[in-house]
PDB file of N, CA and C in Angstrom:
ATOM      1  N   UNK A   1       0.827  -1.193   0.000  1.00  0.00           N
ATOM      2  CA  UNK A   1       0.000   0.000   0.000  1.00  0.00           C
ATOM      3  C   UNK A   1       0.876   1.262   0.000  1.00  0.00           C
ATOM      4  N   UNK A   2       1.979   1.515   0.412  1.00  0.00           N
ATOM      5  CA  UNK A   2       2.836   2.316   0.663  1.00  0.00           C
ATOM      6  C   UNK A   2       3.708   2.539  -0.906  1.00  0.00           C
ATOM      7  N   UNK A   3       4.304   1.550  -1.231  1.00  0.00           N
ATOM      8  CA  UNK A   3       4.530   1.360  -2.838  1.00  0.00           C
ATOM      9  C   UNK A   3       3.706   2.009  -3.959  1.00  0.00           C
ATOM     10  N   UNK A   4       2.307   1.944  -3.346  1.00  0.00           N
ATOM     11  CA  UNK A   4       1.417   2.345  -4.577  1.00  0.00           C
ATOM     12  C   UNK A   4       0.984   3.360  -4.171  1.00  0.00           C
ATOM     13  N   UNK A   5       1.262   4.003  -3.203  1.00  0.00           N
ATOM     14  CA  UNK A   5       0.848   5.548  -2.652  1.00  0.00           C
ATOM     15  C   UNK A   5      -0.545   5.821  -1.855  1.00  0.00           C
ATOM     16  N   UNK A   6      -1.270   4.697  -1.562  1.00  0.00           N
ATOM     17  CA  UNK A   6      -2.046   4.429  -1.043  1.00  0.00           C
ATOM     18  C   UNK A   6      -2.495   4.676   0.644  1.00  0.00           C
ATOM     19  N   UNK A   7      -1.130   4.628   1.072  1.00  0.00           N
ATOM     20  CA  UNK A   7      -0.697   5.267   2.190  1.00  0.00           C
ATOM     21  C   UNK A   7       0.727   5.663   2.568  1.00  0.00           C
ATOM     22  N   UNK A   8       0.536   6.919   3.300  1.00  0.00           N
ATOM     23  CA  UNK A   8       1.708   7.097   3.680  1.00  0.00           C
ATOM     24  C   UNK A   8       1.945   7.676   5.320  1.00  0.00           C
ATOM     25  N   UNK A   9       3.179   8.107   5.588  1.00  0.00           N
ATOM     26  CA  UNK A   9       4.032   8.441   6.830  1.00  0.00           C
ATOM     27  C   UNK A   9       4.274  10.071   6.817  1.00  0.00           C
ATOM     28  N   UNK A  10       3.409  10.732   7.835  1.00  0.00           N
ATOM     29  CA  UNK A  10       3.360  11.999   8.223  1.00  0.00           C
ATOM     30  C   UNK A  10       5.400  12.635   8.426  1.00  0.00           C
ATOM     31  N   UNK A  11       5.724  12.846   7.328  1.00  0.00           N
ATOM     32  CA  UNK A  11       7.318  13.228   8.227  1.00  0.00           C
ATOM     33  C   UNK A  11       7.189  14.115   9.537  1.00  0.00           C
ATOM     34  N   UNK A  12       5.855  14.741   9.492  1.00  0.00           N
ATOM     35  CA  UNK A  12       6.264  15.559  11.061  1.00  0.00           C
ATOM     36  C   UNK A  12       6.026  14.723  12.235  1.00  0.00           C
ATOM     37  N   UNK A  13       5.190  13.744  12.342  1.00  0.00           N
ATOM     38  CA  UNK A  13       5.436  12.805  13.798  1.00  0.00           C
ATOM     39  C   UNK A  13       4.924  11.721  13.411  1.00  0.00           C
ATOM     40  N   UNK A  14       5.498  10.832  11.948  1.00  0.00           N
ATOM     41  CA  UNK A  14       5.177   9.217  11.794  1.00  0.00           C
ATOM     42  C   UNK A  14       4.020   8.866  11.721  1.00  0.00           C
ATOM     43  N   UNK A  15       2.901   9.421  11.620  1.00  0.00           N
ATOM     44  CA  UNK A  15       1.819   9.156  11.687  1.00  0.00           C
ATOM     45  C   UNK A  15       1.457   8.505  10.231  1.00  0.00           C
ATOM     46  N   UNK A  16       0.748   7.716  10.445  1.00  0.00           N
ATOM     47  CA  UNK A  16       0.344   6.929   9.076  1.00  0.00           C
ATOM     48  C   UNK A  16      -1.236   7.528   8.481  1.00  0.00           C
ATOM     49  N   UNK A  17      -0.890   7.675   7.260  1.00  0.00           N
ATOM     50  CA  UNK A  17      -2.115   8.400   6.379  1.00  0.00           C
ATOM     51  C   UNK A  17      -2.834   7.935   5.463  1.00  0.00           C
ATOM     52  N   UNK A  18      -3.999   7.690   5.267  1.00  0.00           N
ATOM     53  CA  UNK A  18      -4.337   6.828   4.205  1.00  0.00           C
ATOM     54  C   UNK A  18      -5.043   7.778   2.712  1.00  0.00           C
ATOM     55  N   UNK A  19      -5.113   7.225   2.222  1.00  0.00           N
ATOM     56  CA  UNK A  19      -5.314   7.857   0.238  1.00  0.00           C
ATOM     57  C   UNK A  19      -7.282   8.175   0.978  1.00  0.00           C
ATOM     58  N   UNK A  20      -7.568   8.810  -0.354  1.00  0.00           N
ATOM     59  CA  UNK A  20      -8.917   8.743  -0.528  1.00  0.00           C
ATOM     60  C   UNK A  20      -9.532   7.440  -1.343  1.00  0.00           C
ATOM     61  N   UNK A  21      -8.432   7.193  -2.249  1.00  0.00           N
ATOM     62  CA  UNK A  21      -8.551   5.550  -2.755  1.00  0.00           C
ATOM     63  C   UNK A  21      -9.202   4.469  -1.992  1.00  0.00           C
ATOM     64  N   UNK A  22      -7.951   4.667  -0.719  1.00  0.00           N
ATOM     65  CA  UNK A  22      -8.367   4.115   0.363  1.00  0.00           C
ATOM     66  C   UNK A  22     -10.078   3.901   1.169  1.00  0.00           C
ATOM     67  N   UNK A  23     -10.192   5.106   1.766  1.00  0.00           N
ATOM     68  CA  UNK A  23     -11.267   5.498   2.529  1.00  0.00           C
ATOM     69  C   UNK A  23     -12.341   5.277   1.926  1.00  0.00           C
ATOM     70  N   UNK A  24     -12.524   4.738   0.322  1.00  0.00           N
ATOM     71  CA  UNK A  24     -13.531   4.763  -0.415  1.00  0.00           C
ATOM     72  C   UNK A  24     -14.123   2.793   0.089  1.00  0.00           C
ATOM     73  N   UNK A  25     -13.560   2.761   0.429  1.00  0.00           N
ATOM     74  CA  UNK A  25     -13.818   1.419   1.085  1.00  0.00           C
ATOM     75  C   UNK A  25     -14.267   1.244   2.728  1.00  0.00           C
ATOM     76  N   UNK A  26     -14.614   2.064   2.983  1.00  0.00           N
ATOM     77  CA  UNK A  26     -14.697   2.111   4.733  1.00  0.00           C
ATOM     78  C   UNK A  26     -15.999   1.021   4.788  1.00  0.00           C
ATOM     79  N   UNK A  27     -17.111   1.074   4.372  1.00  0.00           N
ATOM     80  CA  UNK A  27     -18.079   0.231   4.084  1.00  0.00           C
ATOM     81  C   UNK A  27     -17.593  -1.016   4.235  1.00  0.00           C
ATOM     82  N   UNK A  28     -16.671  -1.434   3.466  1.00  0.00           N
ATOM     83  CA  UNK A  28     -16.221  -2.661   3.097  1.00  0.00           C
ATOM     84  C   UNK A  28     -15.334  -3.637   4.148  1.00  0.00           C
ATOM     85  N   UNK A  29     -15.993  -4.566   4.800  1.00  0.00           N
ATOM     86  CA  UNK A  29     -15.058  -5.787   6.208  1.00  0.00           C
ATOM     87  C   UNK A  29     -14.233  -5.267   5.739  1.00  0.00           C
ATOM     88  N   UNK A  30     -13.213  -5.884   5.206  1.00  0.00           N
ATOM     89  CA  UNK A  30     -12.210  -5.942   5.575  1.00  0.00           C
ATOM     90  C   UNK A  30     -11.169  -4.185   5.513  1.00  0.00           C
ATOM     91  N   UNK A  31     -11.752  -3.221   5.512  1.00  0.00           N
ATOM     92  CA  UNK A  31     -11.275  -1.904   5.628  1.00  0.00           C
ATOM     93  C   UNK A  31     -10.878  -1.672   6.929  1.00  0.00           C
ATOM     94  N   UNK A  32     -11.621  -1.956   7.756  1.00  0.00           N
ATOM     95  CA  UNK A  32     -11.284  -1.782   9.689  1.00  0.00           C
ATOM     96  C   UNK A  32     -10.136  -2.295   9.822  1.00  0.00           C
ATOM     97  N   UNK A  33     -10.221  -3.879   9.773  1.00  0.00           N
ATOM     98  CA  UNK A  33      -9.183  -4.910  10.066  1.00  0.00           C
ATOM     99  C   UNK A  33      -7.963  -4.716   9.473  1.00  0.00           C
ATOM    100  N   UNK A  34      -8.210  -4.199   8.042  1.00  0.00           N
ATOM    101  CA  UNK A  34      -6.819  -3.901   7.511  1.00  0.00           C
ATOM    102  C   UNK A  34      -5.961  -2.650   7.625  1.00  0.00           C
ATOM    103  N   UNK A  35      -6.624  -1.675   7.477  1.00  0.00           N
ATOM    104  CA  UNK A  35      -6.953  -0.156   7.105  1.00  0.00           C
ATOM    105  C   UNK A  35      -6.816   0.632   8.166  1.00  0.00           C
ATOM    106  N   UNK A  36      -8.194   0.527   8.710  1.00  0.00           N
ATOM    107  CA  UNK A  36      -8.847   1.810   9.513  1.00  0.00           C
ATOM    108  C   UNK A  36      -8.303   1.752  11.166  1.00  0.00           C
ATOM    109  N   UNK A  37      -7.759   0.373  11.227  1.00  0.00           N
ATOM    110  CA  UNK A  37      -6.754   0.228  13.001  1.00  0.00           C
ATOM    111  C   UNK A  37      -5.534   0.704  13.037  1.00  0.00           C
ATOM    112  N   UNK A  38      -5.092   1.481  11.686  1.00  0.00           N
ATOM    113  CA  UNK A  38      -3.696   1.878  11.672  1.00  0.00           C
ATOM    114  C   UNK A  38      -3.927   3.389  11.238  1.00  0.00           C
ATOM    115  N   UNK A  39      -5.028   3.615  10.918  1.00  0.00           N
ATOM    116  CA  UNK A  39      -5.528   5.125  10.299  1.00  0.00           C
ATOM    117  C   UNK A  39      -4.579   6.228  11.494  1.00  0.00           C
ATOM    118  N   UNK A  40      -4.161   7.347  11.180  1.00  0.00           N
ATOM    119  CA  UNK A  40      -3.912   8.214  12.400  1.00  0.00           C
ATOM    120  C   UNK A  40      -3.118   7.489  13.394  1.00  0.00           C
ATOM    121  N   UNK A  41      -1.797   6.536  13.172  1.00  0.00           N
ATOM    122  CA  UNK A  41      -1.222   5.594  14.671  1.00  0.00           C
ATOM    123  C   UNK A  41      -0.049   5.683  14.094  1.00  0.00           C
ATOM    124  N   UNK A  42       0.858   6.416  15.098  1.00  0.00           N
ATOM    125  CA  UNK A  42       2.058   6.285  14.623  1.00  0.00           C
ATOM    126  C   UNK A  42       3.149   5.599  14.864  1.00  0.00           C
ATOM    127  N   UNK A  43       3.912   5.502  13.922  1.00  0.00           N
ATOM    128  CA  UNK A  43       4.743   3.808  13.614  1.00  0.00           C
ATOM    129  C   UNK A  43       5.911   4.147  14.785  1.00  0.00           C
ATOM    130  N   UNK A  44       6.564   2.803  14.887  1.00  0.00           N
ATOM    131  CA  UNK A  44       7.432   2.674  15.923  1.00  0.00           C
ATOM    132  C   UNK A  44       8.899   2.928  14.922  1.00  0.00           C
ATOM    133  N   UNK A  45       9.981   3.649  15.833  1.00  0.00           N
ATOM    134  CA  UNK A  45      11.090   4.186  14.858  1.00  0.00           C
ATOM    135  C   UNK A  45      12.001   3.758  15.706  1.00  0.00           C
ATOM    136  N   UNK A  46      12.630   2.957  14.757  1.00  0.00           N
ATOM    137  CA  UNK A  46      14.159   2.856  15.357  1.00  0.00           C
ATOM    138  C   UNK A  46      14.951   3.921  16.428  1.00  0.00           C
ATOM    139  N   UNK A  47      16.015   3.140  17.218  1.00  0.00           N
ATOM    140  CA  UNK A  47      16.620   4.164  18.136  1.00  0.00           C
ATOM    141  C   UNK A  47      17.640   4.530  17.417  1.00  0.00           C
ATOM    142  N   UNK A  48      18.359   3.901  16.414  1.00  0.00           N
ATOM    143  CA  UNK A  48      19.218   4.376  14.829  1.00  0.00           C
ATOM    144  C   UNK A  48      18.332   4.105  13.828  1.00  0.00           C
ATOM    145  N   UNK A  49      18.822   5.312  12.665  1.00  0.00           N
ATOM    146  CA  UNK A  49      18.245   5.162  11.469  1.00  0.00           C
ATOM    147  C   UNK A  49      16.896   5.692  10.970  1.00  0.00           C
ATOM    148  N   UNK A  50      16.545   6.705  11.823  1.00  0.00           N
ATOM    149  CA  UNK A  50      14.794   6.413  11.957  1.00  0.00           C
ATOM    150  C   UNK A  50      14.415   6.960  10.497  1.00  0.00           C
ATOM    151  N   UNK A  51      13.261   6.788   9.904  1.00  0.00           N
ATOM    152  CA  UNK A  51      13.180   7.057   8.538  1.00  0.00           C
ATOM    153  C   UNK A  51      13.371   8.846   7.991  1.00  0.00           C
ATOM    154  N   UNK A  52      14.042   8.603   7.145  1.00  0.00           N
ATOM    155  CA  UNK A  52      14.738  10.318   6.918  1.00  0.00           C
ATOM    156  C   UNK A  52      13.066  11.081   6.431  1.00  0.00           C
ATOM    157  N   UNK A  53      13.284  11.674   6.868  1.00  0.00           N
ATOM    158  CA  UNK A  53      11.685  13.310   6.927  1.00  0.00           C
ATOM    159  C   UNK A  53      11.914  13.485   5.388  1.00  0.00           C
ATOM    160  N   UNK A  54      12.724  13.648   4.831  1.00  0.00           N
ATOM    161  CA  UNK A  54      12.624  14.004   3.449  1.00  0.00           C
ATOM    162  C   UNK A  54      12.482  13.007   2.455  1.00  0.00           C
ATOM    163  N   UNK A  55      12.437  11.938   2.841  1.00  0.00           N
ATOM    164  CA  UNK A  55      12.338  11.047   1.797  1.00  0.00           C
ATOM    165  C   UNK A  55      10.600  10.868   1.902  1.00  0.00           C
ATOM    166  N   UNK A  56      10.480  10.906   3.561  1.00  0.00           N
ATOM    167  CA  UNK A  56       9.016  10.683   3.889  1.00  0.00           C
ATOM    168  C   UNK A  56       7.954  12.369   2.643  1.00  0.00           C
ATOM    169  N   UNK A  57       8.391  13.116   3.050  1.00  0.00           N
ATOM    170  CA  UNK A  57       7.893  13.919   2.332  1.00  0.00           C
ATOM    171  C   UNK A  57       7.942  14.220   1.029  1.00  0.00           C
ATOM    172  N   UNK A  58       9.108  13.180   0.163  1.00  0.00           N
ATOM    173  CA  UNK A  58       9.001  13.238  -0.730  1.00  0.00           C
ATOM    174  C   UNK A  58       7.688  12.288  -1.381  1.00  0.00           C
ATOM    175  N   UNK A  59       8.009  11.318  -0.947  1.00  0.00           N
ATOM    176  CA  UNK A  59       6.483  10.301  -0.816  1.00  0.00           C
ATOM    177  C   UNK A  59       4.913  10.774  -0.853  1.00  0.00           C
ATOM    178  N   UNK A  60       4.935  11.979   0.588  1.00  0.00           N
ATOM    179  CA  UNK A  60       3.666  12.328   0.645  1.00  0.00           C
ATOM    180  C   UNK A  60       3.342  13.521  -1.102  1.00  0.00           C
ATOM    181  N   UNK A  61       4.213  13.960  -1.601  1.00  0.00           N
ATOM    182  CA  UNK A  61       4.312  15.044  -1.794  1.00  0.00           C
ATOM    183  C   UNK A  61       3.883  14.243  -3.325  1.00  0.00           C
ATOM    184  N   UNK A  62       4.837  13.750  -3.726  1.00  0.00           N
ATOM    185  CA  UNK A  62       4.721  12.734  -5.351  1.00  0.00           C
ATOM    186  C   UNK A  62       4.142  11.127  -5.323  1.00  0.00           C
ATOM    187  N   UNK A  63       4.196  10.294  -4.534  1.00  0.00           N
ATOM    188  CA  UNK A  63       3.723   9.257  -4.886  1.00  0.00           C
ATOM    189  C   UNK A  63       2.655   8.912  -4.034  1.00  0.00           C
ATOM    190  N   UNK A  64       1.944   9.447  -3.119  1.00  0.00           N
ATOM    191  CA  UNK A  64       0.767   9.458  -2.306  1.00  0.00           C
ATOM    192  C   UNK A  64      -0.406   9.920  -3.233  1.00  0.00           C
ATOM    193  N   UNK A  65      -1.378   9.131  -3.348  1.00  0.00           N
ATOM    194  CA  UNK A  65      -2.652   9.760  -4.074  1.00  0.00           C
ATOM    195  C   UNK A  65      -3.434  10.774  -3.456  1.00  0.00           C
ATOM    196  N   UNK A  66      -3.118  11.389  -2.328  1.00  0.00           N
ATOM    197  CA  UNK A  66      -3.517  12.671  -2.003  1.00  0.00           C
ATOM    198  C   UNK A  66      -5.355  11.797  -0.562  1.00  0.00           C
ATOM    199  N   UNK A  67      -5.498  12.689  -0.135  1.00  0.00           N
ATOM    200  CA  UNK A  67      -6.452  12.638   0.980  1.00  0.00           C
ATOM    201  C   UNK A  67      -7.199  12.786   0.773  1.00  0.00           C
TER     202      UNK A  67
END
């Protein structure tokens, strides 16, 4: 999902974001279970390495289908 821009990672505090692609499914089982328990929850980051802000924003910016 992340690959296809479907969701992505807030660079200002990791927070995970989902597409409107996405959300067009909320109706649909398996959207909660997969989807909607990670909506707004932010990911756990390494104590090295943590994912660089600019790559994250490059993501949100070009390969995220937008909100």
């Amino acid at each position: 999902a992340f690959d296809k821009g479907l969701i992505t990672i807030s660079p200002d505090n990791y927070s995970i974001i989902l597409s409107s692609a996405i959300r067009e499914y909320e109706s649909q089982e398996y959207y909660d279970r997969h989807f909607g328990c990670i909506d707004g929850r932010q990911i756990s980051t390494p104590d090295n390495f943590e994912p660089s802000k600019d790559f994250l924003a490059y993501h949100r910016d070009h390969v995220f289908k937008g909100k």
